[in-house]
Protein backbone atom coordinates (compact mmCIF):
# COMPACT_ATOMS: atom_id res chain seq x y z
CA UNK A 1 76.70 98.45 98.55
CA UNK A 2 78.26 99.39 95.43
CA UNK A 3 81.84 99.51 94.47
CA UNK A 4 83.33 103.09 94.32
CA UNK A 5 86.02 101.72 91.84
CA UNK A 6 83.20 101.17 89.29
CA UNK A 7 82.99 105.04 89.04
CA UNK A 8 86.14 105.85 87.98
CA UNK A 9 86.43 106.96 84.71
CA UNK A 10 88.86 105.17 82.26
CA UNK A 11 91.02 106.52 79.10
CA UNK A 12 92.02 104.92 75.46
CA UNK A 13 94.60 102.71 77.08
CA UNK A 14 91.74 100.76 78.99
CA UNK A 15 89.75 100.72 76.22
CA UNK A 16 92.25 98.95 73.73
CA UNK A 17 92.77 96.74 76.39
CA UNK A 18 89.42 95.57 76.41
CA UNK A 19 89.08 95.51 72.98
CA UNK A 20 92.15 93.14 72.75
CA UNK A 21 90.25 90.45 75.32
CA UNK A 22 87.08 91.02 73.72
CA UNK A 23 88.97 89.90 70.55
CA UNK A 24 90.43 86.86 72.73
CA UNK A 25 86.87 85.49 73.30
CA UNK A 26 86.04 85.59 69.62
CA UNK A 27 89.02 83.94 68.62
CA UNK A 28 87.71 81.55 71.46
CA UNK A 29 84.19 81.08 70.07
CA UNK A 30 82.93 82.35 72.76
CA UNK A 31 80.94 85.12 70.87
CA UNK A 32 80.26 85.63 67.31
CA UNK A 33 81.18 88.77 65.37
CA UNK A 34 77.82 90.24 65.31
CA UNK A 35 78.18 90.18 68.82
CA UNK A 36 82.01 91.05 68.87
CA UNK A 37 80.74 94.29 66.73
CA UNK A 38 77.91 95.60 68.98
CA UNK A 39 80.02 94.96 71.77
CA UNK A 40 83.33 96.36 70.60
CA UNK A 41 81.13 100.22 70.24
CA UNK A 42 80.15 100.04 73.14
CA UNK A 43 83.56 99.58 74.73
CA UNK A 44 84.70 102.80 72.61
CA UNK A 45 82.21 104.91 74.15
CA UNK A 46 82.79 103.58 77.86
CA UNK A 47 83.61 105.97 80.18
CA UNK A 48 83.42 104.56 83.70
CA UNK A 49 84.98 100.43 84.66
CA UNK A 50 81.75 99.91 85.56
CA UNK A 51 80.17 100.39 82.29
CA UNK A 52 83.39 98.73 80.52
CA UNK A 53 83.43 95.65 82.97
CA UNK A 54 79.40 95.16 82.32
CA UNK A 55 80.15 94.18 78.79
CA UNK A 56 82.31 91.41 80.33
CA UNK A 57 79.62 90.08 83.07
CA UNK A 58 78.91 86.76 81.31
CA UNK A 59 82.70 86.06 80.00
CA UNK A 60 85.45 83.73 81.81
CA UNK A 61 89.20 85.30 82.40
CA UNK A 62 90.69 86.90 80.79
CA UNK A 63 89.10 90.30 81.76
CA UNK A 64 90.47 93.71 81.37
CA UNK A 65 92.68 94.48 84.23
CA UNK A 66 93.16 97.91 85.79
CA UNK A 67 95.94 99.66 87.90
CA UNK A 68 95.25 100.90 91.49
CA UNK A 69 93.73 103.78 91.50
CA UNK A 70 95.85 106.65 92.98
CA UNK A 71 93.96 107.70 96.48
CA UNK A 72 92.81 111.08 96.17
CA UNK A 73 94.53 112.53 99.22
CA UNK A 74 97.87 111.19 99.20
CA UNK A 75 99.57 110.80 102.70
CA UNK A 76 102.22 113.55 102.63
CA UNK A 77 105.83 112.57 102.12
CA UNK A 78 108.22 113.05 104.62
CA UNK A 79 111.00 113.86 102.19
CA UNK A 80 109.90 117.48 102.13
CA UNK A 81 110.33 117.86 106.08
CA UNK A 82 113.87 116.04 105.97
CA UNK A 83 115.57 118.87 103.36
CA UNK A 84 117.34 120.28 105.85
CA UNK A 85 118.87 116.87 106.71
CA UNK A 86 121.44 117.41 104.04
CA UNK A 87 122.36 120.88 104.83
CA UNK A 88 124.01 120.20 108.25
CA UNK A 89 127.74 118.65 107.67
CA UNK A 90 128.56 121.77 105.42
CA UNK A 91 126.66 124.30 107.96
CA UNK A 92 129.21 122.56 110.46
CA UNK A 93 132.04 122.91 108.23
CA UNK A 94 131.19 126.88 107.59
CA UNK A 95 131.11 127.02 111.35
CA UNK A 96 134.03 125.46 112.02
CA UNK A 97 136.35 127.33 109.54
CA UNK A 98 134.59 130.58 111.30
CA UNK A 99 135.42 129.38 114.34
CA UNK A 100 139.02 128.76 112.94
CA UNK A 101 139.60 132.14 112.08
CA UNK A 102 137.62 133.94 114.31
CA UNK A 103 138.43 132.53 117.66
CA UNK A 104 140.78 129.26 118.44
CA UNK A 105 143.42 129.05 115.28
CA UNK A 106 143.63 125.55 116.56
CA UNK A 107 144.01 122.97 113.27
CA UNK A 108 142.41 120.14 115.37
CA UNK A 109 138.94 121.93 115.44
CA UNK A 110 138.61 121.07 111.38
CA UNK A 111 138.13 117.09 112.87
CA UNK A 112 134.96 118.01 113.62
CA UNK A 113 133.70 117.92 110.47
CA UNK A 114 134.63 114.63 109.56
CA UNK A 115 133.12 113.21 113.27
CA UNK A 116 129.84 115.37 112.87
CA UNK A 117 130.02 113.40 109.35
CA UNK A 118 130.06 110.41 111.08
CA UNK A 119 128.22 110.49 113.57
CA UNK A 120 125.27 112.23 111.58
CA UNK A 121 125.49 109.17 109.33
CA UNK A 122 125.09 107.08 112.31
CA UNK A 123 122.07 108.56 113.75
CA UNK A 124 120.28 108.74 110.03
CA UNK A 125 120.91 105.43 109.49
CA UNK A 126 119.30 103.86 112.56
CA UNK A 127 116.28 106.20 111.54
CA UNK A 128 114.93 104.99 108.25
């Protein structure tokens, strides 16, 4: 079965990369630069790690090295759902002063927003 990672297509970064080991394994003796030359186009002109780590088959380490690929659908983040999250000490300060004025002119009732505070805090943390 053959490796789906093989496929994916590579840019200039990648390509100097392998260019620089390549250049390692001459400096090693490993190839001469006839070799080095016809070897070194062909990495320019790679498009895929498969055809890039081909030219490498029959070298030791060091080989070009590539980053994970990115999958290509991402699980979605839960930081979108959780905007709301920071929205509800003021919404129960708003409500509070409201209910200040509107209703129970009682000075106590502005505690609440310190406890919601609190214990919203409390509950977040034990969450994540």
């Amino acid at each position: 079965m053959s490796d789906p990672s093989r496929d994916i297509r590579i840019g200039d970064t990648e390509r100097q990369q392998a260019l620089q080991v390549l250049g390692e394994h001459m400096s090693a003796g490993r190839i001469d630069v006839d070799e080095y030359g016809e070897r070194s186009a062909k990495i320019t002109t790679a498009k895929t790690r498969g055809e890039l780590m081909a030219l490498f088959y029959d070298l030791p380490d060091p080989r070009p090295q590539f980053a994970t690929p990115m999958p290509m659908f991402p699980e979605p983040s839960r930081a979108p759902a959780r905007r709301w999250e920071g929205a509800v000490v003021p919404v129960v300060g708003v409500a509070v002063v409201i209910l200040f004025f509107a209703v129970l002119r009682n000075p106590l009732i502005f505690l609440l927003i310190p406890a919601v505070a609190i214990l919203w805090g409390q509950w977040n943390g034990r969450r994540r």
